[in-house]
C-alpha atoms as a PDB file:
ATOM      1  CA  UNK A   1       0.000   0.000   0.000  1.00  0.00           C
ATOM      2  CA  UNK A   2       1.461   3.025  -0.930  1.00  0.00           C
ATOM      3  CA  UNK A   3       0.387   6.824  -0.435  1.00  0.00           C
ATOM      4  CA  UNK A   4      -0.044   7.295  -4.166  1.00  0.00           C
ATOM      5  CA  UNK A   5      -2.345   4.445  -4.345  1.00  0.00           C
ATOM      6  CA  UNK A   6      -4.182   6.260  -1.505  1.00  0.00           C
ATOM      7  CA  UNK A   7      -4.542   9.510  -3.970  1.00  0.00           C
ATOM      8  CA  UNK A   8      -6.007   7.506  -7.026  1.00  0.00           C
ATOM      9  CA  UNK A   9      -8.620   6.184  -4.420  1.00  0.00           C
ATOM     10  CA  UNK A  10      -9.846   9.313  -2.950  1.00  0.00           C
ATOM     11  CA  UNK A  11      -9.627  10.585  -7.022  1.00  0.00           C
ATOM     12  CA  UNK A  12     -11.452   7.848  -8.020  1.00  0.00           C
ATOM     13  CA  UNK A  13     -14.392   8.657  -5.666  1.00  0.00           C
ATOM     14  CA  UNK A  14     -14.633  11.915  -6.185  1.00  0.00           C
ATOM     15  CA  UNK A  15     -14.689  11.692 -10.014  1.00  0.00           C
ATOM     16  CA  UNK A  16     -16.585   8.590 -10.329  1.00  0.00           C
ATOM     17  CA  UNK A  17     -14.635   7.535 -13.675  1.00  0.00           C
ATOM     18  CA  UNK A  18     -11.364   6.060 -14.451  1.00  0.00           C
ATOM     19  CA  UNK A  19     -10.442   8.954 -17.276  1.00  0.00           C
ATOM     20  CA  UNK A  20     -11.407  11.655 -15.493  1.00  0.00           C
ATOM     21  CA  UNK A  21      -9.497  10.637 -12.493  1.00  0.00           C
ATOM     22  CA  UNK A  22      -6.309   9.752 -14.275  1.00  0.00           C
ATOM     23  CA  UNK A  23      -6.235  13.062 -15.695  1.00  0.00           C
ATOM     24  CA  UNK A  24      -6.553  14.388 -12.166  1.00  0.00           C
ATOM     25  CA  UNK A  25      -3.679  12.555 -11.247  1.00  0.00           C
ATOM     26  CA  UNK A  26      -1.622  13.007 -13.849  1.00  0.00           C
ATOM     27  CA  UNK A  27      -1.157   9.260 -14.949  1.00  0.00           C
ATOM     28  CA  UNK A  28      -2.140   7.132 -17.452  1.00  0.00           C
ATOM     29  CA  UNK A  29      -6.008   5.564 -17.152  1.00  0.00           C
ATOM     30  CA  UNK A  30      -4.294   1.873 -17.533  1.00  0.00           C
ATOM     31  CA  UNK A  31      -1.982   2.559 -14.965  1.00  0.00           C
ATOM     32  CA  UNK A  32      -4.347   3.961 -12.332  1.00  0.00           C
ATOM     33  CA  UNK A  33      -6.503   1.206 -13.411  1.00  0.00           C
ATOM     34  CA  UNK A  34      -3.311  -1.486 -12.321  1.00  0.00           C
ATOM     35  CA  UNK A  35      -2.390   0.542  -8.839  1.00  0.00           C
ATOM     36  CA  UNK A  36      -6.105   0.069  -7.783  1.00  0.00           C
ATOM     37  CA  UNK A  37      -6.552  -3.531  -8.769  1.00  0.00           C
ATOM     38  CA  UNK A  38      -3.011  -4.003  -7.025  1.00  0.00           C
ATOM     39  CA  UNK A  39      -4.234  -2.352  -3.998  1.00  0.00           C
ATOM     40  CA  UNK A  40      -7.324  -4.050  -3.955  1.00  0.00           C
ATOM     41  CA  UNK A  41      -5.276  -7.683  -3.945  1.00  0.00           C
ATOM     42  CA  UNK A  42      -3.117  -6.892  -1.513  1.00  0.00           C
ATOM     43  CA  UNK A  43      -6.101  -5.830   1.209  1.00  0.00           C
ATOM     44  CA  UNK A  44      -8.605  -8.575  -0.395  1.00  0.00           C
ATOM     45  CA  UNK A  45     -11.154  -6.120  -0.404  1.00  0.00           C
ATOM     46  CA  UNK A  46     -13.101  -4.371  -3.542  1.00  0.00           C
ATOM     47  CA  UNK A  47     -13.064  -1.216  -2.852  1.00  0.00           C
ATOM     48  CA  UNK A  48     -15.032   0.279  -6.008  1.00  0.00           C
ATOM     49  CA  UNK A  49     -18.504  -1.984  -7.652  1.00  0.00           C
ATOM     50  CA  UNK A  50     -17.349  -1.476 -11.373  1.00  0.00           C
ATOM     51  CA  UNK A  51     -20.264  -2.972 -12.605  1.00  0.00           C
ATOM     52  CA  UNK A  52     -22.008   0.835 -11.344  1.00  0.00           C
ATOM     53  CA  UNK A  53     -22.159   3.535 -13.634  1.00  0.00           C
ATOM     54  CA  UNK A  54     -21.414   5.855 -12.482  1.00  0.00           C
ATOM     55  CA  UNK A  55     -18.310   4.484 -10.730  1.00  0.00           C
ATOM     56  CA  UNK A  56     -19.010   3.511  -7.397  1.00  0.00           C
ATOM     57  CA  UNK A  57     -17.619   2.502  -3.515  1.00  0.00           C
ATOM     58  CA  UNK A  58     -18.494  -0.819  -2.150  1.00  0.00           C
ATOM     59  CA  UNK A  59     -19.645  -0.369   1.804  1.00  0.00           C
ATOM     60  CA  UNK A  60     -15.971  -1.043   2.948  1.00  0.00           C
ATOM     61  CA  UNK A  61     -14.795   0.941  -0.098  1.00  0.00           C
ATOM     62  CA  UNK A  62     -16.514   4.075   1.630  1.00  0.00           C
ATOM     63  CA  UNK A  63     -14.510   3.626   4.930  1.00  0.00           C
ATOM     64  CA  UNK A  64     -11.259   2.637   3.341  1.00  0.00           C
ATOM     65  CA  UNK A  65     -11.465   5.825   1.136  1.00  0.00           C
ATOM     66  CA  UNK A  66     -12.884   8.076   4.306  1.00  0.00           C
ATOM     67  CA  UNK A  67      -9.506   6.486   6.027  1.00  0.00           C
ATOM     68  CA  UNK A  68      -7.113   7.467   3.330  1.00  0.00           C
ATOM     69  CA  UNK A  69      -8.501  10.882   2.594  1.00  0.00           C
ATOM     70  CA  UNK A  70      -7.123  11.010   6.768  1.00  0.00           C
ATOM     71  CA  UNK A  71      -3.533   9.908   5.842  1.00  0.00           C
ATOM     72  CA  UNK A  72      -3.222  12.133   2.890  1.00  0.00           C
ATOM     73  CA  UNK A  73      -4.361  14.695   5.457  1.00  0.00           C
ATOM     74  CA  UNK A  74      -2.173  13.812   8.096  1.00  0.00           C
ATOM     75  CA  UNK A  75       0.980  12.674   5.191  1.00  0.00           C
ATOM     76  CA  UNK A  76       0.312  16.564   3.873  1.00  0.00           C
ATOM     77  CA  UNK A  77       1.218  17.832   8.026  1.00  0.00           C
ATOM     78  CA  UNK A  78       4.477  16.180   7.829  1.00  0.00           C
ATOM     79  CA  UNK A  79       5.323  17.791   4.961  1.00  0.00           C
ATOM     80  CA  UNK A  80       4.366  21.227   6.065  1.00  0.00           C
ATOM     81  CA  UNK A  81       6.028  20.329   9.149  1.00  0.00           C
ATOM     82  CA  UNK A  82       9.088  19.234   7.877  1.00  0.00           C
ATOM     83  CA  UNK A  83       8.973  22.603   4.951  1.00  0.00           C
ATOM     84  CA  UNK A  84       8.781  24.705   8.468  1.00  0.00           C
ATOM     85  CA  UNK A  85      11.294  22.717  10.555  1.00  0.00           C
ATOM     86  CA  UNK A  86      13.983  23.282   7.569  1.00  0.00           C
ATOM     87  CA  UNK A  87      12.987  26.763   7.638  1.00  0.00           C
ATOM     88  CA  UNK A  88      12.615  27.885  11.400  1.00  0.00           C
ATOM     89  CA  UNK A  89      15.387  29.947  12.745  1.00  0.00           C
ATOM     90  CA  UNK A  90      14.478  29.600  16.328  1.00  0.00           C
ATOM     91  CA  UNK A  91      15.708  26.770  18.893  1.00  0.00           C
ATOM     92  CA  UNK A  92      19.499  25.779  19.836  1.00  0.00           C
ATOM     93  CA  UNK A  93      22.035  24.734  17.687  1.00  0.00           C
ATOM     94  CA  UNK A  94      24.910  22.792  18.704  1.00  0.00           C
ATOM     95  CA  UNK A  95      28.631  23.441  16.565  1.00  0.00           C
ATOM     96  CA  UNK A  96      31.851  21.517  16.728  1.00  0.00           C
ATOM     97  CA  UNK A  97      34.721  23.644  15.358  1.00  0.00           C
ATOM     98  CA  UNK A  98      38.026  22.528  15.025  1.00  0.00           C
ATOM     99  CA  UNK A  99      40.766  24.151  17.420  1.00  0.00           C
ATOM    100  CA  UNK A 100      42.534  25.364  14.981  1.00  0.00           C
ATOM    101  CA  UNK A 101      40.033  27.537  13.251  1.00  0.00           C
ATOM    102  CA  UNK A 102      38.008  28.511  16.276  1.00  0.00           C
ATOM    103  CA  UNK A 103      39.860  31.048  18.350  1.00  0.00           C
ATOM    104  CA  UNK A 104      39.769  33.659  15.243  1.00  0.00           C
ATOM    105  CA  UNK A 105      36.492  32.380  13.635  1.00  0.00           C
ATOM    106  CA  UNK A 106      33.865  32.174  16.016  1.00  0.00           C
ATOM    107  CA  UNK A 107      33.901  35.602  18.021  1.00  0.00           C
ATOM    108  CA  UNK A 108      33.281  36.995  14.713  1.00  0.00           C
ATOM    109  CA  UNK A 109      30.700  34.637  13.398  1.00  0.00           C
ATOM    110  CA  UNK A 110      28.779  34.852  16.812  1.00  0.00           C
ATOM    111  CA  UNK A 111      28.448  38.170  17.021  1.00  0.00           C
ATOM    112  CA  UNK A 112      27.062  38.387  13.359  1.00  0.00           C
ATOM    113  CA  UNK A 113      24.459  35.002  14.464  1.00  0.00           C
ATOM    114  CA  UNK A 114      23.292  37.287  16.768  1.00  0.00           C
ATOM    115  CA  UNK A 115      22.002  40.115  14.839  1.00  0.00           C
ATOM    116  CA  UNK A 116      20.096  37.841  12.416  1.00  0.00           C
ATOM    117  CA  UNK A 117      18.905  35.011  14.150  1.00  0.00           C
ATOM    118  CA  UNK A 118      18.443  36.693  17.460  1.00  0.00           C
ATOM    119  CA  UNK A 119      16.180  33.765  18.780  1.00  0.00           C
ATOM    120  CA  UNK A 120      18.895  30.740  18.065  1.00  0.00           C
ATOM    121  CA  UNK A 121      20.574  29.839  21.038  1.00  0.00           C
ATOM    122  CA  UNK A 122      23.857  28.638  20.060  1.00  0.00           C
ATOM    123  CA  UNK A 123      26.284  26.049  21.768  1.00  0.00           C
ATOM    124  CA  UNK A 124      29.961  25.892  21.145  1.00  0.00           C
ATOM    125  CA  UNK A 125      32.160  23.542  21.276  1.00  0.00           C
ATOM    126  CA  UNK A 126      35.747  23.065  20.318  1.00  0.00           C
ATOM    127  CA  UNK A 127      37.167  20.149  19.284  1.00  0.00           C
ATOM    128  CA  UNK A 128      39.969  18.139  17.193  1.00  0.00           C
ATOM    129  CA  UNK A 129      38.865  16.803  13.508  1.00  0.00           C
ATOM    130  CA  UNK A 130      38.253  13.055  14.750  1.00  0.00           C
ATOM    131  CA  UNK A 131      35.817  13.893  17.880  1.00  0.00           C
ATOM    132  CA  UNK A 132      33.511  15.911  15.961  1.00  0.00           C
ATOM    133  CA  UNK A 133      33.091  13.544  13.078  1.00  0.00           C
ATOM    134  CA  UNK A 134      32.190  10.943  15.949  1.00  0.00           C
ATOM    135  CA  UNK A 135      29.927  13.976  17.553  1.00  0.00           C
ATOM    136  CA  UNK A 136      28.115  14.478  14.592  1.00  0.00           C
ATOM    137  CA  UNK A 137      26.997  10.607  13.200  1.00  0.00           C
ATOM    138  CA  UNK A 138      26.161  10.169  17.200  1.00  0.00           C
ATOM    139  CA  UNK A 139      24.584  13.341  17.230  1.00  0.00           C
ATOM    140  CA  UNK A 140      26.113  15.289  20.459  1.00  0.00           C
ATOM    141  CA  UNK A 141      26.498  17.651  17.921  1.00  0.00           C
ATOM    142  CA  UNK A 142      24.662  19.570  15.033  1.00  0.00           C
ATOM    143  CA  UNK A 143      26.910  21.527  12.863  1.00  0.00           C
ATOM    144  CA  UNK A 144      30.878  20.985  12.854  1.00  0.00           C
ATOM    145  CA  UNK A 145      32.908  23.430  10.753  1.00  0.00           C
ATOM    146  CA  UNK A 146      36.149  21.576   9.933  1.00  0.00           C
ATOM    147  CA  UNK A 147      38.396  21.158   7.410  1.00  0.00           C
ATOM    148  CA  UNK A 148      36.963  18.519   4.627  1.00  0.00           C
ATOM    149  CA  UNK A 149      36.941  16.198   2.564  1.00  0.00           C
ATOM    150  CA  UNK A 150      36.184  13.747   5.274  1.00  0.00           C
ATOM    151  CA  UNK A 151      35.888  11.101   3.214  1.00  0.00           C
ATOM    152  CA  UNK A 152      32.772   9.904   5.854  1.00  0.00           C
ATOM    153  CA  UNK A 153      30.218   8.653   3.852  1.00  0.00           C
ATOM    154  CA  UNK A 154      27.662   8.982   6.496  1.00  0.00           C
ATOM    155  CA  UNK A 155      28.004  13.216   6.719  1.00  0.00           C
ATOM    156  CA  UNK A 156      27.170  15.545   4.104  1.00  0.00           C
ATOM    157  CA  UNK A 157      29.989  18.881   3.181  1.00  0.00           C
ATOM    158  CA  UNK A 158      28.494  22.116   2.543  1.00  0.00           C
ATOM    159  CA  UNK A 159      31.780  23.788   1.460  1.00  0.00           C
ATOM    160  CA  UNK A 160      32.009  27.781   3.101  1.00  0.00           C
ATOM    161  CA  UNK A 161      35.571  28.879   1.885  1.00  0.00           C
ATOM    162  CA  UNK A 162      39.045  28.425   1.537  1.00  0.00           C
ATOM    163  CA  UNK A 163      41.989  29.276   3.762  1.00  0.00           C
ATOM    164  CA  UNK A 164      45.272  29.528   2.696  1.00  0.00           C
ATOM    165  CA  UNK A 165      48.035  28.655   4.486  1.00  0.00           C
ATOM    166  CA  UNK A 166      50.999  30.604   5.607  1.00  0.00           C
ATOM    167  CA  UNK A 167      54.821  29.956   6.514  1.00  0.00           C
ATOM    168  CA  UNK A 168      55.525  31.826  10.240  1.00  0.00           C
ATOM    169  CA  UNK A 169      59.127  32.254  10.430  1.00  0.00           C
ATOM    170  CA  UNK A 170      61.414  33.994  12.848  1.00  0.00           C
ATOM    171  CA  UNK A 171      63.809  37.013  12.178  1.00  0.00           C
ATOM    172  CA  UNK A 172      66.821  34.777  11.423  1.00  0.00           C
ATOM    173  CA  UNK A 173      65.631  32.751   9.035  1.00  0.00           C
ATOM    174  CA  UNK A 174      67.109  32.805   5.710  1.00  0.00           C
ATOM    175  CA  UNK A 175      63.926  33.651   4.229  1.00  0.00           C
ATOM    176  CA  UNK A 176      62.348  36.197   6.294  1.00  0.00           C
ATOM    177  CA  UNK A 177      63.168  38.912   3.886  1.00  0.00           C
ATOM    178  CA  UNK A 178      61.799  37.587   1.105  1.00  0.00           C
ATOM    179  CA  UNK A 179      58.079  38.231  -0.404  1.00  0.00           C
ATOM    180  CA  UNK A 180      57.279  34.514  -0.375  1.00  0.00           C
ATOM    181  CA  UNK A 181      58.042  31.400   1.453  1.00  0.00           C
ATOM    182  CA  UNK A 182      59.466  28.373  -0.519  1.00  0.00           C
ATOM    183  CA  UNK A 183      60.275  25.532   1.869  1.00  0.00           C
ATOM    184  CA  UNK A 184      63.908  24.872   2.308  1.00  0.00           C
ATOM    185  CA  UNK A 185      65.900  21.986   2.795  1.00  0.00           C
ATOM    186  CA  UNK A 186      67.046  22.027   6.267  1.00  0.00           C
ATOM    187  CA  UNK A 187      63.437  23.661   7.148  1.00  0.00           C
ATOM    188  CA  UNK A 188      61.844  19.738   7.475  1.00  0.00           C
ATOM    189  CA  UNK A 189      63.007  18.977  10.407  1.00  0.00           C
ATOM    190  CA  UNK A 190      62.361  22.259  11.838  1.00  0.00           C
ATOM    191  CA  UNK A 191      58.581  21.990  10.958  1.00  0.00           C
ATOM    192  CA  UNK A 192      56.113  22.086  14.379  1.00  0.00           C
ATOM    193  CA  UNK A 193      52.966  20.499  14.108  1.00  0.00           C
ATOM    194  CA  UNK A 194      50.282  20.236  16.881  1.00  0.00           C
ATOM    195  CA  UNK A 195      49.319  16.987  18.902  1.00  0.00           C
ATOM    196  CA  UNK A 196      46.053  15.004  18.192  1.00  0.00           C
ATOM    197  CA  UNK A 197      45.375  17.363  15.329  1.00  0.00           C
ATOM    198  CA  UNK A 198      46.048  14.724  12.903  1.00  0.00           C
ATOM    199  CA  UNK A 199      43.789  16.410   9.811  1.00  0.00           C
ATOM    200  CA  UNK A 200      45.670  19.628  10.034  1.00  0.00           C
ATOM    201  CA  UNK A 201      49.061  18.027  10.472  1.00  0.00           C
ATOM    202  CA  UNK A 202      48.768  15.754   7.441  1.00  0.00           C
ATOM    203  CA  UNK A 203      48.175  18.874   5.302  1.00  0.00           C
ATOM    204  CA  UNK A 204      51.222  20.449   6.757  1.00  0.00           C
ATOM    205  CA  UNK A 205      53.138  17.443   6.109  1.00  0.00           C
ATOM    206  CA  UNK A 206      52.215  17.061   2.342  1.00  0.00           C
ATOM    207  CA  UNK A 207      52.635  20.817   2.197  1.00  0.00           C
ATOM    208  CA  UNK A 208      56.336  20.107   3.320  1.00  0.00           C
ATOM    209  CA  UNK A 209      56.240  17.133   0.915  1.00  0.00           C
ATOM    210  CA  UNK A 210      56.549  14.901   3.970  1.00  0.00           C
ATOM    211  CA  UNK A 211      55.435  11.707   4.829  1.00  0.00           C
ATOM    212  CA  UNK A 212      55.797  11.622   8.460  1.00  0.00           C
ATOM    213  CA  UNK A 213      56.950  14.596  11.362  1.00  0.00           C
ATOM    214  CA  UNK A 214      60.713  14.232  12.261  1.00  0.00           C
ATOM    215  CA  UNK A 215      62.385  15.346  15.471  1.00  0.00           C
ATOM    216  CA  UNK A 216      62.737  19.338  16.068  1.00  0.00           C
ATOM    217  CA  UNK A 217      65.408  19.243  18.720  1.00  0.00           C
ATOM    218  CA  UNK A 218      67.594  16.758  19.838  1.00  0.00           C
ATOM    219  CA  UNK A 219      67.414  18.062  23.629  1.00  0.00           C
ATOM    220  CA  UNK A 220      63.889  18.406  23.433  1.00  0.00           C
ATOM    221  CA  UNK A 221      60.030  17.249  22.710  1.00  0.00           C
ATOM    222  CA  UNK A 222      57.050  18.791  22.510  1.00  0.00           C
ATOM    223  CA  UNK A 223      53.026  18.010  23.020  1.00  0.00           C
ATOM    224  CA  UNK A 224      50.989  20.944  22.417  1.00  0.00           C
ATOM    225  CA  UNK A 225      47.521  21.695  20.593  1.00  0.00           C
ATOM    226  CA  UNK A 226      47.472  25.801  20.349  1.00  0.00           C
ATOM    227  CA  UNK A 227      48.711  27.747  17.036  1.00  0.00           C
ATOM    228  CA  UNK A 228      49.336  30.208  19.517  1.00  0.00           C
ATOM    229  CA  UNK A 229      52.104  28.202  20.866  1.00  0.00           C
ATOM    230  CA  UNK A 230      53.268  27.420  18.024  1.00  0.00           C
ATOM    231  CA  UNK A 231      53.671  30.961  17.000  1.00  0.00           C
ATOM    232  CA  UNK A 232      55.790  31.473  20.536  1.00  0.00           C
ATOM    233  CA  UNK A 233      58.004  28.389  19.557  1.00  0.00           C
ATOM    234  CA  UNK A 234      58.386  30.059  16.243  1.00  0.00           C
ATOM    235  CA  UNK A 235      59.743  33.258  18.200  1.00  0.00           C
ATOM    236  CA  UNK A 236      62.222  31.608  20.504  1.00  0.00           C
ATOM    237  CA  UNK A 237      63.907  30.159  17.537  1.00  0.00           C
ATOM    238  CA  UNK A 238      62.498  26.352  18.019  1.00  0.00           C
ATOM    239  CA  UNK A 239      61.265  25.713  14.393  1.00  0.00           C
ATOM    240  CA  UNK A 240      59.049  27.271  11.767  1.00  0.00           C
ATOM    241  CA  UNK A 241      54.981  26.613  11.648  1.00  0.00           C
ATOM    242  CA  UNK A 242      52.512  26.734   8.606  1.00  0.00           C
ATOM    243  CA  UNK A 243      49.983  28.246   9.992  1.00  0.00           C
ATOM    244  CA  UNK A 244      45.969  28.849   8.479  1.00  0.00           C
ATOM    245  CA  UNK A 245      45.799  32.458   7.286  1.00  0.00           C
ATOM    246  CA  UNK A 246      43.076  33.745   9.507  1.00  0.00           C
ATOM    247  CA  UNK A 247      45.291  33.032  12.796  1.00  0.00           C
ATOM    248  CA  UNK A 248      47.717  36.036  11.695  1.00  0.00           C
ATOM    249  CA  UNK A 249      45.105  38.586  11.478  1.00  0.00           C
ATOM    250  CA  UNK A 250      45.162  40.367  15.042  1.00  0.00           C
ATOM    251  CA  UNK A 251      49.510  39.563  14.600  1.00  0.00           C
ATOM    252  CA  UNK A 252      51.574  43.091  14.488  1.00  0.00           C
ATOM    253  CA  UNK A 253      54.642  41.447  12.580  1.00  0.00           C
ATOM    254  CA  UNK A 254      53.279  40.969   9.521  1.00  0.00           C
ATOM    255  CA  UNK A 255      56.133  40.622   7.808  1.00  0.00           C
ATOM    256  CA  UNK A 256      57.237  37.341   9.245  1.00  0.00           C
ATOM    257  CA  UNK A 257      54.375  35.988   7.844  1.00  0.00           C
ATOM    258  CA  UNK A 258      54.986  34.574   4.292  1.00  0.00           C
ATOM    259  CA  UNK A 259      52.435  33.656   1.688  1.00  0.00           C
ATOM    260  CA  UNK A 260      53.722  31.230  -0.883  1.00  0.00           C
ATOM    261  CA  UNK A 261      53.393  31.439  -4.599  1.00  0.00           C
ATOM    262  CA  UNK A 262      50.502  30.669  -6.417  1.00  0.00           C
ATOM    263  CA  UNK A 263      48.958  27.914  -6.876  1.00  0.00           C
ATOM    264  CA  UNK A 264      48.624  28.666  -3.007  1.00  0.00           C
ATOM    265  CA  UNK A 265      47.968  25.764  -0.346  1.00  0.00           C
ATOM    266  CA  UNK A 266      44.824  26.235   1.241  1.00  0.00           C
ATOM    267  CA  UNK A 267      42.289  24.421   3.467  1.00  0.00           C
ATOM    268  CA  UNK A 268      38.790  23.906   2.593  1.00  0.00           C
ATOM    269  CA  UNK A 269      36.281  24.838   5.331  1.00  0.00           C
ATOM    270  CA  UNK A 270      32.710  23.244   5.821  1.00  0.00           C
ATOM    271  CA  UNK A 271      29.891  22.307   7.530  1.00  0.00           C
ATOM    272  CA  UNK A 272      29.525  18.990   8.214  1.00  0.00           C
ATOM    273  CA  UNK A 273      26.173  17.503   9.060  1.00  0.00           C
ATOM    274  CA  UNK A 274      24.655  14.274   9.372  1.00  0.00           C
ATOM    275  CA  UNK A 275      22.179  13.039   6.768  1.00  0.00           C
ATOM    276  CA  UNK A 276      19.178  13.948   8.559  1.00  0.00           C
ATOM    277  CA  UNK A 277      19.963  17.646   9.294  1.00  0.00           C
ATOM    278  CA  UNK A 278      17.253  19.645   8.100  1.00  0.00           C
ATOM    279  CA  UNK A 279      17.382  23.260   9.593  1.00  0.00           C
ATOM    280  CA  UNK A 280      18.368  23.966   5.971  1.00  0.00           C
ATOM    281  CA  UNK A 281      18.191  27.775   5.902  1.00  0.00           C
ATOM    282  CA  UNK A 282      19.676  28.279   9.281  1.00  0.00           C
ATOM    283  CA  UNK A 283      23.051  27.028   7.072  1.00  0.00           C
ATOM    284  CA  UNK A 284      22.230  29.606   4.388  1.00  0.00           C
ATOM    285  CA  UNK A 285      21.873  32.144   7.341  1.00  0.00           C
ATOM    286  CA  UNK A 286      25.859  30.452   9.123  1.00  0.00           C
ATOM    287  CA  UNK A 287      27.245  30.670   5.263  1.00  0.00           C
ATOM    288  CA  UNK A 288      26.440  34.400   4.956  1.00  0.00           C
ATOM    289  CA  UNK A 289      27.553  35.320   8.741  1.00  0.00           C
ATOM    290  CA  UNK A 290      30.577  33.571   7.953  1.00  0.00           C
ATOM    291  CA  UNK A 291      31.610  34.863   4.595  1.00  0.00           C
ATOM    292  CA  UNK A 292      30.698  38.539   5.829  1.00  0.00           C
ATOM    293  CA  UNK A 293      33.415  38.076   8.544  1.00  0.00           C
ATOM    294  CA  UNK A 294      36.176  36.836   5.959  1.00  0.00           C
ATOM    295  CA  UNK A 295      38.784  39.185   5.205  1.00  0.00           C
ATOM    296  CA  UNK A 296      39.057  40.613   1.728  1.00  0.00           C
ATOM    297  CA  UNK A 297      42.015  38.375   0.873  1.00  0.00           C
ATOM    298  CA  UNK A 298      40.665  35.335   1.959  1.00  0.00           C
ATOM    299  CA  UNK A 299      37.608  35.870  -0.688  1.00  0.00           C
ATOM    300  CA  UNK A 300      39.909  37.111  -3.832  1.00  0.00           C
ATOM    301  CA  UNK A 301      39.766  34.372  -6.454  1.00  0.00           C
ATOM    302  CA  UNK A 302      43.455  33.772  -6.450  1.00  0.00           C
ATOM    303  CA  UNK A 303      45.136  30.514  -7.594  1.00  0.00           C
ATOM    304  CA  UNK A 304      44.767  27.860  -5.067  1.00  0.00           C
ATOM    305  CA  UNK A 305      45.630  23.904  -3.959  1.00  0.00           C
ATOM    306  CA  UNK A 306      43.442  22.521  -1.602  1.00  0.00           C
ATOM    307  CA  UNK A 307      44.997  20.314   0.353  1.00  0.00           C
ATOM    308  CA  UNK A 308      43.599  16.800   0.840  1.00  0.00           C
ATOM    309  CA  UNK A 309      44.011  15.627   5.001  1.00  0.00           C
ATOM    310  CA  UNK A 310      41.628  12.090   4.853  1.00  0.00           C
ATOM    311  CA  UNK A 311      43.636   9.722   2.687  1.00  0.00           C
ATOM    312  CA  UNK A 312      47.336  11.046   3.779  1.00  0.00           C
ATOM    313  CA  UNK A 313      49.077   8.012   5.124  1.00  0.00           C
ATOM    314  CA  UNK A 314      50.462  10.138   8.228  1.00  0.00           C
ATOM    315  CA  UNK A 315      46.685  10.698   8.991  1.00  0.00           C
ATOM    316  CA  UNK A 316      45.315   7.076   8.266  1.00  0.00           C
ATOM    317  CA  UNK A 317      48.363   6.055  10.378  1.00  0.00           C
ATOM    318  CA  UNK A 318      47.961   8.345  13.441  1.00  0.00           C
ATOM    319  CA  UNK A 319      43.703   7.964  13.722  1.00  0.00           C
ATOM    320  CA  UNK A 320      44.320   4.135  13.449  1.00  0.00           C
ATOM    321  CA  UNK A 321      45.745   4.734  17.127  1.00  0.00           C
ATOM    322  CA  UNK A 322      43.327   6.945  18.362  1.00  0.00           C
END
């Protein structure tokens, strides 16, 4: 029994003839005629005395059709619910963002959230790429902006921009002088990456053209999971970072911050939501919020290489032991 069969019925009665009711429904008379005699096996009950002219319902035929007139009813509620639900903007939201975008995303995105959907209540969490995948399918969370692909069959990318990368050096390196950053030889070693982060080190790594992180210093080791530590390791001479561009906006020495040459590497941001998210124009509403905070440079159409993080073998490797 299907809801379409349910239509031809309630059709059928009030037209009272096969033609006119197949035009009604926008099908061929043969093939409403099939869907009722279908429907009509499977619930071993006539439902229309053909041998009437005009057409009409047998006793049970009256109740049966009285009963699916109700569905299509109730069937037409859902879907006015659901066209409502996708395009409330009031309720709570839950977000997952990634640690390393957070910090110098989300005051700025909250603060426009609040001006135009002044009755969402948002919560915020911050987290590393492999939690809020698992918060999202389990649903702990709503939203996650993150760095994608995930290659996660089981969430759905809504793509919001692209952030380049940029090389953070300190005032004796041999490039600090220079317009752009091309990685050097005995930088490799030198390169700091941040622990559990395993997405956003795997794109530093292939940036780098490296398979795995090497040691920094021999008299030391690190386990840390801020940029902003990074950056202070970067100023006491302890390595070099590539860091995402919008972490060096609020920075006053710009100029040991180094773009590289087009084609340039860049993340691409997203929201990432499970299959059955449907506050559909709330996203609309997070995609303009964001893009309004953007800087200028970040939403140039320059030459860019995204940088793929889910099938790097440094990745696969590391979340294998998670």
């Amino acid at each position: 029994m299907t809801i379409q069969q349910l239509k031809y019925i309630v059709a059928l009665d009030e037209e009272r003839h096969f033609a006119k009711a197949a035009e009604v429904c926008m099908v061929s008379q043969p093939g409403l005629t099939i869907q009722l005699k279908n429907l009509e096996e499977e619930i071993g009950i006539k439902i229309f005395d053909r041998t009437k002219v005009p057409l009409t319902p047998t006793v049970l035929g009256k109740e049966i059709i009285n009963r699916a007139r109700k569905i299509l009813r109730e069937t037409n509620e859902i879907r006015d619910f659901v066209v409502n639900e996708k395009n409330t903007l009031e309720g709570e939201l839950k977000i997952g963002v990634i640690s390393t975008l957070s910090p110098y995303l989300i005051p700025l995105f909250i603060k426009v959230m609040k001006e135009i959907t002044p009755k969402v209540h948002f919560i915020i969490k911050e987290a590393n790429t492999g939690q809020l995948m698992h918060d999202v399918e389990t649903g702990a969370i709503d939203v996650a902006i993150m760095a994608t692909p995930t290659g996660n069959k089981n969430l759905i990318e809504h793509p919001v921009f692209q952030e380049p990368f940029v090389a953070y050096l300190n005032k004796e390196h041999p490039m600090a002088k220079e317009n752009f950053y091309e990685i050097q030889p005995g930088d490799k070693p030198m390169l700091l990456l941040l622990q559990n982060e395993y997405c956003y080190n795997a794109q530093l790594l292939d940036i780098c053209g490296l398979k795995a992180p090497g040691p920094i210093k021999d008299q030391f080791s690190y386990d840390i999971s801020s940029i902003e530590t990074l950056k202070n390791l970067v100023r006491a001479e302890l390595g070099f970072a590539i860091i995402p561009e919008l972490s060096t906006l609020n920075e006053k020495e710009k100029e040991l911050f180094k773009p590289f040459k087009d084609p340039k590497p860049v993340r691409e941001i997203s929201f990432v939501v499970s299959d059955t998210f449907s506050k559909k124009l709330l996203l609309e509403k997070m995609n303009e919020a964001i893009w309004s905070c953007l800087p200028d440079a970040i939403k140039t159409n320059v030459s860019y290489r995204k940088i793929r993080w889910n099938d790097s073998p440094y990745f696969v490797d590391a979340i294998s032991k998670v």
